[in-house]
N, C-alpha and C. Protein backbone atom coordinates (compact mmCIF):
# COMPACT_ATOMS: atom_id res chain seq x y z
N UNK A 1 95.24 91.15 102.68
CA UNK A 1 94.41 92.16 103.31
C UNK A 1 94.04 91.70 104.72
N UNK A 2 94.09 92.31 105.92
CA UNK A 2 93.88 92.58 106.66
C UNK A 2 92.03 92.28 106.90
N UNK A 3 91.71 91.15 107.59
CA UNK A 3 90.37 91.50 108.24
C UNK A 3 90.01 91.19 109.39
N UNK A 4 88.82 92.14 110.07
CA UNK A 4 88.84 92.18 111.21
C UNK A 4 87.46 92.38 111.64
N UNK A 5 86.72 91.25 112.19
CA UNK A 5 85.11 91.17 112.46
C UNK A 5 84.84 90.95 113.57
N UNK A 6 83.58 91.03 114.07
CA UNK A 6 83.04 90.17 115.04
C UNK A 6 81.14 89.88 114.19
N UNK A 7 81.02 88.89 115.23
CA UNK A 7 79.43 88.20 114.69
C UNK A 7 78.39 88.73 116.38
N UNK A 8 77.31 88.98 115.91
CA UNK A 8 76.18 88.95 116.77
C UNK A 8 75.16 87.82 116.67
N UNK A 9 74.75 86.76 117.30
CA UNK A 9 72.96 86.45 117.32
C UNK A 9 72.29 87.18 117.23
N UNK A 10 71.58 87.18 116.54
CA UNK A 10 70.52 88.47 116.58
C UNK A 10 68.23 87.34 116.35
N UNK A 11 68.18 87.74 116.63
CA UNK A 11 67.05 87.37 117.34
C UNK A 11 65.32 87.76 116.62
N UNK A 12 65.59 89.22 115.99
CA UNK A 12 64.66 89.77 114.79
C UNK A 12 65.42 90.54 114.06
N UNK A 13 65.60 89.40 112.47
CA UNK A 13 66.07 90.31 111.79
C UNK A 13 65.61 91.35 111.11
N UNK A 14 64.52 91.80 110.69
CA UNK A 14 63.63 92.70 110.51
C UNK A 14 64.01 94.02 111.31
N UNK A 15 63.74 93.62 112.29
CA UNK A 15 64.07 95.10 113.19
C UNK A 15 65.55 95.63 113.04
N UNK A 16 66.56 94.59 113.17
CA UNK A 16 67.84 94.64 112.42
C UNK A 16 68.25 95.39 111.38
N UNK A 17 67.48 95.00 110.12
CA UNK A 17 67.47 95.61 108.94
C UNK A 17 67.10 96.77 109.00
N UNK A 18 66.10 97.20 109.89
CA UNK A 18 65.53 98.84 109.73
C UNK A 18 66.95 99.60 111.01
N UNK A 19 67.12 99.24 111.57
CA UNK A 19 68.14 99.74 112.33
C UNK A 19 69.67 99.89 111.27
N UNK A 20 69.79 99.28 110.75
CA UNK A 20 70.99 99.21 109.43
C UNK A 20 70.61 100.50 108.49
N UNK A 21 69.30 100.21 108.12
CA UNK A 21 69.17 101.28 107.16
C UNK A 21 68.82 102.40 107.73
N UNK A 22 68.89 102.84 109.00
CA UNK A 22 68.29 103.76 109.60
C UNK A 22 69.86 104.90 109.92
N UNK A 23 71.15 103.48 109.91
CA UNK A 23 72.24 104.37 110.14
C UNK A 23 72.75 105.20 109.01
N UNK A 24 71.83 105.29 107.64
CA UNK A 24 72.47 105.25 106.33
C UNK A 24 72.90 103.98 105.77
N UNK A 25 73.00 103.23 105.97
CA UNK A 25 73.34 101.96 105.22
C UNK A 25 73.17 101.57 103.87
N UNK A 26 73.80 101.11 102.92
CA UNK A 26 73.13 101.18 101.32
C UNK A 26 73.36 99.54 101.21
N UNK A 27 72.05 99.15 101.33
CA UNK A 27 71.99 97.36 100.82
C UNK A 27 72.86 97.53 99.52
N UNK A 28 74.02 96.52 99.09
CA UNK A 28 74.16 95.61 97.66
C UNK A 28 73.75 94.72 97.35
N UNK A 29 72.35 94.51 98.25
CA UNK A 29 71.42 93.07 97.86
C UNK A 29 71.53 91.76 98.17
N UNK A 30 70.30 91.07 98.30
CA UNK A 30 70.43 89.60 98.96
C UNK A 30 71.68 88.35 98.03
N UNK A 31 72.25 87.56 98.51
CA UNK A 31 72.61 86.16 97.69
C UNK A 31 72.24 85.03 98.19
N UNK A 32 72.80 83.89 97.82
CA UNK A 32 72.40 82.85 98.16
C UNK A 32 73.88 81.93 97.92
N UNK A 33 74.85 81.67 98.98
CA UNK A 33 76.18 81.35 98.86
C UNK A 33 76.23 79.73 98.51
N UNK A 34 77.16 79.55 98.28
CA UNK A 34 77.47 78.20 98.50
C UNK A 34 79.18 77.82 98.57
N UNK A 35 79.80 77.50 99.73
CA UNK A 35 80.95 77.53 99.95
C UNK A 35 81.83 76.14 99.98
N UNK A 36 82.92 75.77 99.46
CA UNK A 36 82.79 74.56 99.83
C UNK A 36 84.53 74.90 100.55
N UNK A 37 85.04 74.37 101.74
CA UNK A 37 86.11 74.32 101.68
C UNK A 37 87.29 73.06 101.71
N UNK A 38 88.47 73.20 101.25
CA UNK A 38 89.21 72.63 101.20
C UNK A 38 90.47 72.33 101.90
N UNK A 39 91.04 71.19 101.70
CA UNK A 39 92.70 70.87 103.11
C UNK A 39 92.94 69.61 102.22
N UNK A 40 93.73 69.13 102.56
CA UNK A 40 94.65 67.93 102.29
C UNK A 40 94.27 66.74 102.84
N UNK A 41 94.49 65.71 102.31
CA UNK A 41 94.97 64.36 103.36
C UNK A 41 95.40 64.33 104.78
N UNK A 42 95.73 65.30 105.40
CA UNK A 42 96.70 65.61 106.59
C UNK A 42 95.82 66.35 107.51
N UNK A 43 94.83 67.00 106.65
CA UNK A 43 94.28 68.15 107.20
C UNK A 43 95.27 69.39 107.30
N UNK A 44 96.33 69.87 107.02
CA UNK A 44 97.68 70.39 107.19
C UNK A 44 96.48 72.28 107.28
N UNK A 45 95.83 72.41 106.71
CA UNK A 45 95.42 74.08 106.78
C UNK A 45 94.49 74.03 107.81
N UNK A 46 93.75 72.74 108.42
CA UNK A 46 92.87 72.78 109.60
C UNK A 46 93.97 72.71 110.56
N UNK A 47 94.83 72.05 110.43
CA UNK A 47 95.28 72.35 111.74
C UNK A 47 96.28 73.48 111.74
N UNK A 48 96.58 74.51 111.20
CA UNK A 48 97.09 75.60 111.21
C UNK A 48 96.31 77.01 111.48
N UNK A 49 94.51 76.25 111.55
CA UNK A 49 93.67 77.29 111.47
C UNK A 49 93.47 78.20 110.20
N UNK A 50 94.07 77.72 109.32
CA UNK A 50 93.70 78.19 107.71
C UNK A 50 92.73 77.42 107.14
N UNK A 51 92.69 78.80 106.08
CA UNK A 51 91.39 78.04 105.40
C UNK A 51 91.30 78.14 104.17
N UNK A 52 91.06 77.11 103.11
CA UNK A 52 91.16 77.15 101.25
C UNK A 52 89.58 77.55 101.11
N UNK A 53 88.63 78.12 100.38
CA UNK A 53 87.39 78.29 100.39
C UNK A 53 87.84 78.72 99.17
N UNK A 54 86.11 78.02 98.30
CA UNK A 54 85.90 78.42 96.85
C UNK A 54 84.24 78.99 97.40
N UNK A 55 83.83 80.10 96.88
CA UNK A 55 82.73 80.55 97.38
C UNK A 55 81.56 81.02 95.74
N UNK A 56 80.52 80.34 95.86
CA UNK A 56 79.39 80.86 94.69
C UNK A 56 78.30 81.65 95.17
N UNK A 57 78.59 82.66 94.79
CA UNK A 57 76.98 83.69 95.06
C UNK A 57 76.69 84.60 93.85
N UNK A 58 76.84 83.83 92.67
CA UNK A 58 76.41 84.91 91.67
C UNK A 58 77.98 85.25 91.06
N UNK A 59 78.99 85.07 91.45
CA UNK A 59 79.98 85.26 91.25
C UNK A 59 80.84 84.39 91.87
N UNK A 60 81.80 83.51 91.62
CA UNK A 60 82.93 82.56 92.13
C UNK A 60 84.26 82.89 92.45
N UNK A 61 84.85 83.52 93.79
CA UNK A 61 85.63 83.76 94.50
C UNK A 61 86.51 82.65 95.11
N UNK A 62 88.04 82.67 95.32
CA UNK A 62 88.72 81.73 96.13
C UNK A 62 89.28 82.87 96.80
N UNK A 63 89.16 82.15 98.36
CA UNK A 63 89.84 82.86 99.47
C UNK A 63 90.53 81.69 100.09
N UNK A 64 91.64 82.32 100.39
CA UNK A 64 92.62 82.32 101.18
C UNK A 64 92.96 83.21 102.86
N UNK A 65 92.66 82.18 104.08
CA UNK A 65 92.64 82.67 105.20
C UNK A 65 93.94 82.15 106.06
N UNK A 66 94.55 83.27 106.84
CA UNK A 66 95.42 82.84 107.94
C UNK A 66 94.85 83.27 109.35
N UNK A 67 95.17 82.71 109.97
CA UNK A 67 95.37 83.43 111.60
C UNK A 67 96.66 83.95 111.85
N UNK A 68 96.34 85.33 112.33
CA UNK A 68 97.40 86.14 112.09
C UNK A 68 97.64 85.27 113.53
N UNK A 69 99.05 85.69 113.99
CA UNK A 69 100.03 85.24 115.09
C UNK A 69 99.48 85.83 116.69
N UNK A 70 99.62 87.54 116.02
CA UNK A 70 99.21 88.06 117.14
C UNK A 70 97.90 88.38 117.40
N UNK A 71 96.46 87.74 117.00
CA UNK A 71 95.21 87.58 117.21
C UNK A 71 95.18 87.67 118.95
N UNK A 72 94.07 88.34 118.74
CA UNK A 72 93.04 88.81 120.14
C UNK A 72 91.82 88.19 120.07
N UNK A 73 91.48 87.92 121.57
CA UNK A 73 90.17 87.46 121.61
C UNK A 73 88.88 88.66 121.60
N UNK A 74 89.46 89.80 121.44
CA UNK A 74 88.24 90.76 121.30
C UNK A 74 87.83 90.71 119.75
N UNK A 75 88.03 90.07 119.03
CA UNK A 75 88.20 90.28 117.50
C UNK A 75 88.36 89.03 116.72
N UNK A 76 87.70 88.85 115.90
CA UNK A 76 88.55 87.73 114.87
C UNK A 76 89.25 88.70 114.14
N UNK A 77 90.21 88.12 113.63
CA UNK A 77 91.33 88.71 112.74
C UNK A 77 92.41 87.62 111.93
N UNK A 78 92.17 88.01 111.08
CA UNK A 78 92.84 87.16 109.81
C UNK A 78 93.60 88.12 108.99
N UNK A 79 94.78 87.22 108.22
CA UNK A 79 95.22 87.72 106.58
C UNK A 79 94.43 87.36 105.35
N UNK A 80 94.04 87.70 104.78
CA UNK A 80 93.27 87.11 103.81
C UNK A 80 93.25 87.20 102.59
N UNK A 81 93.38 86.55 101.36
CA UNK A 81 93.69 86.89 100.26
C UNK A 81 92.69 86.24 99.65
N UNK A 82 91.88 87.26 98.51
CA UNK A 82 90.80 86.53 97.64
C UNK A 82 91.41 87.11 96.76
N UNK A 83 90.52 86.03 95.37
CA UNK A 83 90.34 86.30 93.89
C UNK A 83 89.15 86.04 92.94
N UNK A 84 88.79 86.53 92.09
CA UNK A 84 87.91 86.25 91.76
C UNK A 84 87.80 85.63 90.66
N UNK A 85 87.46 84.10 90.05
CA UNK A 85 87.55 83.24 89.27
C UNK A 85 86.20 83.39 88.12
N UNK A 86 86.67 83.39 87.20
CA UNK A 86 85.96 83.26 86.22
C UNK A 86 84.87 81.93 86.31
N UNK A 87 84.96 81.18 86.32
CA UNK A 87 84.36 79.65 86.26
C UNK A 87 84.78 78.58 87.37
N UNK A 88 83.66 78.36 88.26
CA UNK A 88 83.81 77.84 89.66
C UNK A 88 83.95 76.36 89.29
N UNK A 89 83.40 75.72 88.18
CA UNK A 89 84.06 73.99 88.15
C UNK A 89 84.94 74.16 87.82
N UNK A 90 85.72 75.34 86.64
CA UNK A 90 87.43 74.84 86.34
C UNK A 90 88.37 75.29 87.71
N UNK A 91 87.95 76.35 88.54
CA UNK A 91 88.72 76.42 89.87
C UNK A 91 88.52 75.24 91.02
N UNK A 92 87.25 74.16 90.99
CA UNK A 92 87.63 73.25 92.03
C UNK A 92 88.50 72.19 91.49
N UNK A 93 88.41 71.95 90.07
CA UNK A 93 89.12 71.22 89.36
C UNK A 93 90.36 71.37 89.39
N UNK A 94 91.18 72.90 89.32
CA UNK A 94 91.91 73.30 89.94
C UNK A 94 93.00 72.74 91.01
N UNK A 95 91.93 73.04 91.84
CA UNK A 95 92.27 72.95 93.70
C UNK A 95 92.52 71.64 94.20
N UNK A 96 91.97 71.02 93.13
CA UNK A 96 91.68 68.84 93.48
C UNK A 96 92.97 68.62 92.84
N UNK A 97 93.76 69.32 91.39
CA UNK A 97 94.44 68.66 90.77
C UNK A 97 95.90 69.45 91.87
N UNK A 98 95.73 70.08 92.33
CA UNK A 98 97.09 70.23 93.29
C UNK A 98 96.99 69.70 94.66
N UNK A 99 96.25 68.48 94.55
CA UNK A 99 96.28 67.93 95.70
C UNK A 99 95.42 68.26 97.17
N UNK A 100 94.06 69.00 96.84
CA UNK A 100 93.46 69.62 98.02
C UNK A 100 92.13 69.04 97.36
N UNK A 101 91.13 68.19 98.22
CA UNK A 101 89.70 67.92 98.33
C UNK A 101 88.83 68.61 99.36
N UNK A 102 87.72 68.48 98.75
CA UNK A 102 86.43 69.07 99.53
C UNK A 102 86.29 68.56 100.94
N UNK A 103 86.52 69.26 101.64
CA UNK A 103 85.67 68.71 103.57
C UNK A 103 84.58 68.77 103.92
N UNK A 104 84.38 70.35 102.99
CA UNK A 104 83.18 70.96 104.39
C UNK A 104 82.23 71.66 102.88
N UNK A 105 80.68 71.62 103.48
CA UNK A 105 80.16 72.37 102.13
C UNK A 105 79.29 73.16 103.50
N UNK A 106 79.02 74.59 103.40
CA UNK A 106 78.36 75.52 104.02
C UNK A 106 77.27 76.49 103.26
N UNK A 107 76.41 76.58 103.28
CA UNK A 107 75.34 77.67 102.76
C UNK A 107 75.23 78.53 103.53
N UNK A 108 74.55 79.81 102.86
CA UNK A 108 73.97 80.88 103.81
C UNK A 108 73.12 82.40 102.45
N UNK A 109 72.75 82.65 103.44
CA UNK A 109 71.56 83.51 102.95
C UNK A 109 72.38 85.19 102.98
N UNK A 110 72.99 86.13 102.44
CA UNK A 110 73.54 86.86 103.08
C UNK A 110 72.80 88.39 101.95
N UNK A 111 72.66 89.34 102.98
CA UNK A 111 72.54 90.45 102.77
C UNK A 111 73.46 91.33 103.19
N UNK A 112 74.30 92.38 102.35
CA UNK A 112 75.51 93.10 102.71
C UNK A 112 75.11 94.67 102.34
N UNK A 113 75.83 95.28 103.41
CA UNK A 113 75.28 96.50 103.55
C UNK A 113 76.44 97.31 103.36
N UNK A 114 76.77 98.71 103.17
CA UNK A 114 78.24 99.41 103.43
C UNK A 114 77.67 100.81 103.78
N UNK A 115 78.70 101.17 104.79
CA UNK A 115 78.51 102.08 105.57
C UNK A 115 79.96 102.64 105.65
N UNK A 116 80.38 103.72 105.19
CA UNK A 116 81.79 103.82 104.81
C UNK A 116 82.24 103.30 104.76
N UNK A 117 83.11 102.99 105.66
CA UNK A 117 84.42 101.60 105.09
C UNK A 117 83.97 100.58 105.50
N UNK A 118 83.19 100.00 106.34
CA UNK A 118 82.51 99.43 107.40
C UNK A 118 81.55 98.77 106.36
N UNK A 119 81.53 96.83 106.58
CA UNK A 119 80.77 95.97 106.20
C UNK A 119 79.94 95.50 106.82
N UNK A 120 78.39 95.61 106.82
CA UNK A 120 77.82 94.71 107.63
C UNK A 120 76.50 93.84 107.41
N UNK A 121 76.86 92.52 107.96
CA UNK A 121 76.21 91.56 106.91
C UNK A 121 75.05 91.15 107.65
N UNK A 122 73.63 90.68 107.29
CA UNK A 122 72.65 90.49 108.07
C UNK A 122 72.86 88.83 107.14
N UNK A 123 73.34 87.69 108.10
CA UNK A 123 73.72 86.19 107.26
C UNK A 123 72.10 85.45 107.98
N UNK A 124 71.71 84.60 107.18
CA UNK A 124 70.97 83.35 107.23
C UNK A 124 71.59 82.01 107.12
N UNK A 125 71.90 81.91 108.14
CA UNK A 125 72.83 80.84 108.49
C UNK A 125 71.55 79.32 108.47
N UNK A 126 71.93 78.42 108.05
CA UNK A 126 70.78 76.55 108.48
C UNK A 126 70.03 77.31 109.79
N UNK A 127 71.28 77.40 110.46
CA UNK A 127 70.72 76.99 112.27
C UNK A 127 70.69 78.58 112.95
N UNK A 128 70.28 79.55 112.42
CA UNK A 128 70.61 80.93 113.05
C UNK A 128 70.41 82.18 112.07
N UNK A 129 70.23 82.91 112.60
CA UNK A 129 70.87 84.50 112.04
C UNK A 129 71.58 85.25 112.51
N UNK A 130 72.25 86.11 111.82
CA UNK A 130 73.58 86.41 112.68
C UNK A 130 73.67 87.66 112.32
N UNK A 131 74.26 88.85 112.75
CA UNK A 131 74.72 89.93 112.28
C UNK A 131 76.73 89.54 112.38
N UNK A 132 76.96 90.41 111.11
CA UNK A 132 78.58 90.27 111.27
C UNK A 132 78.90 91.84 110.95
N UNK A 133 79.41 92.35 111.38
CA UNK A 133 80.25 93.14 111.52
C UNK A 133 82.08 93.53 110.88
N UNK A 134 82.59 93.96 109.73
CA UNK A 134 84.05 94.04 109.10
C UNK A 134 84.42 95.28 109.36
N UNK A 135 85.23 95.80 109.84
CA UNK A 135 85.65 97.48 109.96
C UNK A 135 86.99 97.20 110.66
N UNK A 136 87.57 98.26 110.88
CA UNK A 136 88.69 98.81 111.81
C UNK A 136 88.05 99.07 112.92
N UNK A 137 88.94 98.47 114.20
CA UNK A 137 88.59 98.27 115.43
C UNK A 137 87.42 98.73 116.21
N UNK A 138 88.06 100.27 116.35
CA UNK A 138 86.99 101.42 116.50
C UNK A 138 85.73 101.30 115.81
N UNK A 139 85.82 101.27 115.03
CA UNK A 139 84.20 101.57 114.22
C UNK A 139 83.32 99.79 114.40
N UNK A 140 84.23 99.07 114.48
CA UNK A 140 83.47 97.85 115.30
C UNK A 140 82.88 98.41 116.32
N UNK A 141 83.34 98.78 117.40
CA UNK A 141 82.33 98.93 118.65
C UNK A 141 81.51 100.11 118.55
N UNK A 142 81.91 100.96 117.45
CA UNK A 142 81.32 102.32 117.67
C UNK A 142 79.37 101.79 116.84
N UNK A 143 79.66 100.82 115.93
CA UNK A 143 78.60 100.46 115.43
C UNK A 143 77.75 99.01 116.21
N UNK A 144 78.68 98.34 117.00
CA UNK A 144 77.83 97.71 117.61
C UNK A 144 77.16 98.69 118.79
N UNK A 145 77.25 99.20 118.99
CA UNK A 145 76.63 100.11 120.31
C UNK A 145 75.79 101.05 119.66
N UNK A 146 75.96 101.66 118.03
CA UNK A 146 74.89 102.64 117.62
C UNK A 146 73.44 101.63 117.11
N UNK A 147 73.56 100.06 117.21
CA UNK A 147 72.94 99.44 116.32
C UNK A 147 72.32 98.60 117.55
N UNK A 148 72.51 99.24 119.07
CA UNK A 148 71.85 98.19 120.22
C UNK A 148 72.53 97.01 120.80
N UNK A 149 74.00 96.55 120.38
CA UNK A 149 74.21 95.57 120.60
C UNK A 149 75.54 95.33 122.14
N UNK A 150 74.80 94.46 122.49
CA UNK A 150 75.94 94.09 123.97
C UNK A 150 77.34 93.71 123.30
N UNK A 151 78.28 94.53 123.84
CA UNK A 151 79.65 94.20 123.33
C UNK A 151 79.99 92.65 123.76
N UNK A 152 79.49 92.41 125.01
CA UNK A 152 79.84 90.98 125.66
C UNK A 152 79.12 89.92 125.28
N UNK A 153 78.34 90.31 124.18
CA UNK A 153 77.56 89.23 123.51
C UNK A 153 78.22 89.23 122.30
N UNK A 154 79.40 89.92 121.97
CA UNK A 154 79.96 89.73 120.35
C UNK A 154 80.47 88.20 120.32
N UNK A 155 80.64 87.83 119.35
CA UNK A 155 81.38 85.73 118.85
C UNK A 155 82.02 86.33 117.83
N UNK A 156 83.25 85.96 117.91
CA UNK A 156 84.79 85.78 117.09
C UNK A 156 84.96 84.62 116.63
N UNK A 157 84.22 83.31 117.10
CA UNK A 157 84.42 82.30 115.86
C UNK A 157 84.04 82.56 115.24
N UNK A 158 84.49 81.69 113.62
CA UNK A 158 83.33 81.89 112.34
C UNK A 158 82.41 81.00 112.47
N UNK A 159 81.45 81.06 111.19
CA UNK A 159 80.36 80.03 111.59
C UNK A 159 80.29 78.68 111.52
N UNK A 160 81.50 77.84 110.75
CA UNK A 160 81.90 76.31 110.80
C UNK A 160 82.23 76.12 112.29
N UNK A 161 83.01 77.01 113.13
CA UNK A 161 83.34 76.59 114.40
C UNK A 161 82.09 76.97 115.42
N UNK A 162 80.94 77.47 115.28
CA UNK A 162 79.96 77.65 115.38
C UNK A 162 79.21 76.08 115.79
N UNK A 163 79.12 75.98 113.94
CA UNK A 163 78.56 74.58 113.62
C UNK A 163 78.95 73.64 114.49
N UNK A 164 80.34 73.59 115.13
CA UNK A 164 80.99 72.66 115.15
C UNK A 164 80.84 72.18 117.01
N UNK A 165 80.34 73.58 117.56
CA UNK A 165 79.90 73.55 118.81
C UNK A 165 78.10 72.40 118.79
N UNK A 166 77.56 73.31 118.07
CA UNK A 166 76.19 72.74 117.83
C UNK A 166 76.17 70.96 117.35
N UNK A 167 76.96 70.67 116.67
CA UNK A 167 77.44 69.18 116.01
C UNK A 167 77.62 68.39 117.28
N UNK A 168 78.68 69.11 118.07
CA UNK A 168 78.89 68.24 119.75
C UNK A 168 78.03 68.17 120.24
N UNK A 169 77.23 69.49 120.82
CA UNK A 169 76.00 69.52 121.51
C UNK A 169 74.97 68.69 121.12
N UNK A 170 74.62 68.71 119.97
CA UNK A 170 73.16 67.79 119.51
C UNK A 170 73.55 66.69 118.70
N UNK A 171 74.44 65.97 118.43
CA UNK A 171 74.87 64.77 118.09
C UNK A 171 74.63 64.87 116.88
N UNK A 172 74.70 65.57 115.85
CA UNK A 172 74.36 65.64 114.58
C UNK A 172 75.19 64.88 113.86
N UNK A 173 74.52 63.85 112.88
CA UNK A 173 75.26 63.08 112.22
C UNK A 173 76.01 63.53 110.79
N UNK A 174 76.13 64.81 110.42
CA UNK A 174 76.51 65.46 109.61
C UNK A 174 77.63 66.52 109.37
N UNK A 175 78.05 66.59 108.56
CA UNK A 175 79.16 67.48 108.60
C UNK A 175 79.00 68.90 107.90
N UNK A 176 78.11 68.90 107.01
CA UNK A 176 78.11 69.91 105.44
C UNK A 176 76.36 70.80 106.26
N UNK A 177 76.92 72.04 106.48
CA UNK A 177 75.82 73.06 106.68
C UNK A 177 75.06 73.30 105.78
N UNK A 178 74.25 72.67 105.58
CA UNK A 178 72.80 73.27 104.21
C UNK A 178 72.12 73.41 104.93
N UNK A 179 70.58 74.01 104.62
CA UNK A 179 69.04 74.41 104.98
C UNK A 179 68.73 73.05 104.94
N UNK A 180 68.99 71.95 103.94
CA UNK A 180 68.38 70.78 103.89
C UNK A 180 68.79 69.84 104.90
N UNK A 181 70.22 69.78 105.59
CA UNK A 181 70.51 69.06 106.52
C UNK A 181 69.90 69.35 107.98
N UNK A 182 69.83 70.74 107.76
CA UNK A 182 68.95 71.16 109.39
C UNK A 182 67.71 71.15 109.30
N UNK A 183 66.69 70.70 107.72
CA UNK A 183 65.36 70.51 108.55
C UNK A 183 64.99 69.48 109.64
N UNK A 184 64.09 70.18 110.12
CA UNK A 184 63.66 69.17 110.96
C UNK A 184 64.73 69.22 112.44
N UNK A 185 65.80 69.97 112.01
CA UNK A 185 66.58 69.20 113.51
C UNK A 185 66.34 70.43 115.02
N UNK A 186 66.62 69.74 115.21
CA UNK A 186 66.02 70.57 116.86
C UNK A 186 67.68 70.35 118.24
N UNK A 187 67.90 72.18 118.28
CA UNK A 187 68.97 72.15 119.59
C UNK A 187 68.89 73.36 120.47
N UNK A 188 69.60 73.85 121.00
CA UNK A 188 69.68 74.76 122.19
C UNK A 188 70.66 75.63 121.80
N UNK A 189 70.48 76.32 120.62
CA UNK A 189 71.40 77.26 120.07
C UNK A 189 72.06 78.40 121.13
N UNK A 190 70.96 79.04 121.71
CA UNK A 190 71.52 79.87 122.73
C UNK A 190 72.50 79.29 123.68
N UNK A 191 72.03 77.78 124.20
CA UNK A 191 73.48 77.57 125.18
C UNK A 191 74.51 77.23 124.35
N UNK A 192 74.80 76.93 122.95
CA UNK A 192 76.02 76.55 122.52
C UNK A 192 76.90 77.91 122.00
N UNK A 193 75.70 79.16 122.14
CA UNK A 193 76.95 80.00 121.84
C UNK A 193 77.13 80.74 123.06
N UNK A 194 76.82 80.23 124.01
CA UNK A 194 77.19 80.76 125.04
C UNK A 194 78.67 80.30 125.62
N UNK A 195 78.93 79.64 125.07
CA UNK A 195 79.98 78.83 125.09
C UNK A 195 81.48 79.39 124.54
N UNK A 196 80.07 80.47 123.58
CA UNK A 196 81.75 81.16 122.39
C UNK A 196 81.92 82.16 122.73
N UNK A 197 80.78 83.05 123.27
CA UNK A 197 80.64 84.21 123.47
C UNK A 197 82.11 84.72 124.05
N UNK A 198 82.72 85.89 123.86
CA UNK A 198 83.51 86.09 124.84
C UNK A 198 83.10 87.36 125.54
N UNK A 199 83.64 87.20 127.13
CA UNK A 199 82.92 87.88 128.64
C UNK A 199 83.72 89.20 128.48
């Protein structure tokens, strides 16, 4: 399947949320994720820009991500293939016994909304909140602009490469995004995604 997003900073999510539900929007309710992803010895899917992810929010999903070839910088865009697993220790057990270990562990807070075909997520990220945005092209911009938002403020990384700006910037001795690793820590979020933003 085909996906195709962009992410916002967003600044009050509250006001956010009433602007979502104000377009018609029908919440499917808060979760509480826990992602862990996976690569090889080699790193062989990081450096291809793929990605193995086993994901828990009430339900245990494995996805499968590519970067499509002909990707644009107005857009993230991927191939993507999920499934949905019955039992999340016999799928990492799984994933370890064909030769792929854990790298990266990520949390987040996510509320998902649908608006015809159109996904849009209000995330609680450690270090941020974010609006994300899933649709066909068009209805990307047609909803960032009905919902207030500067097109030239949209971010096409995801949020590990996010992280991964913020990690350089503030010397963080950590790798794995939890709520528990960022208490306490203190950075300049706005200049590191200024960095991603694309103009």
């Amino acid at each position: 399947m085909l996906e195709i997003e962009v992410k916002y900073h967003i600044k009050d999510r509250n006001a956010m949320h009433a602007r979502i539900l104000a377009l018609g929007a029908k919440s499917t309710g808060q979760v509480f994720e826990t992602n862990i992803l996976f690569d090889d010895s080699k790193g062989t899917l990081l450096k291809k820009r793929e990605l193995l992810r086993l994901r828990y929010d009430g339900r245990a999903r494995l996805t499968f991500k590519s970067r499509r070839a002909d990707n644009e910088c107005e857009y993230k865009i991927h191939d993507e293939i999920e499934v949905e697993v019955s039992d999340f220790d016999t799928a990492r057990q799984l994933i370890e016994a064909i030769g792929f270990s854990p790298q990266q562990v990520y949390e987040k807070r996510r509320e998902e909304f649908i608006l015809d075909k159109a996904h849009i997520c209000l995330d609680t990220m450690p270090y941020g909140e974010f609006l994300e945005i899933e649709a066909d092209k068009k209805s990307i911009r047609s909803l960032s602009e009905r919902l207030g938002l500067r097109w030239e403020d949209r971010i096409t990384a995801n949020y590990l490469e996010i992280f991964g700006t913020i990690k350089k910037s503030a010397l963080l001795p950590f790798d794995d995004v939890t709520f528990d690793n960022f208490r306490g820590v203190s950075f300049d979020l706005e200049a590191c995604l200024n960095r991603l933003k694309n103009g």
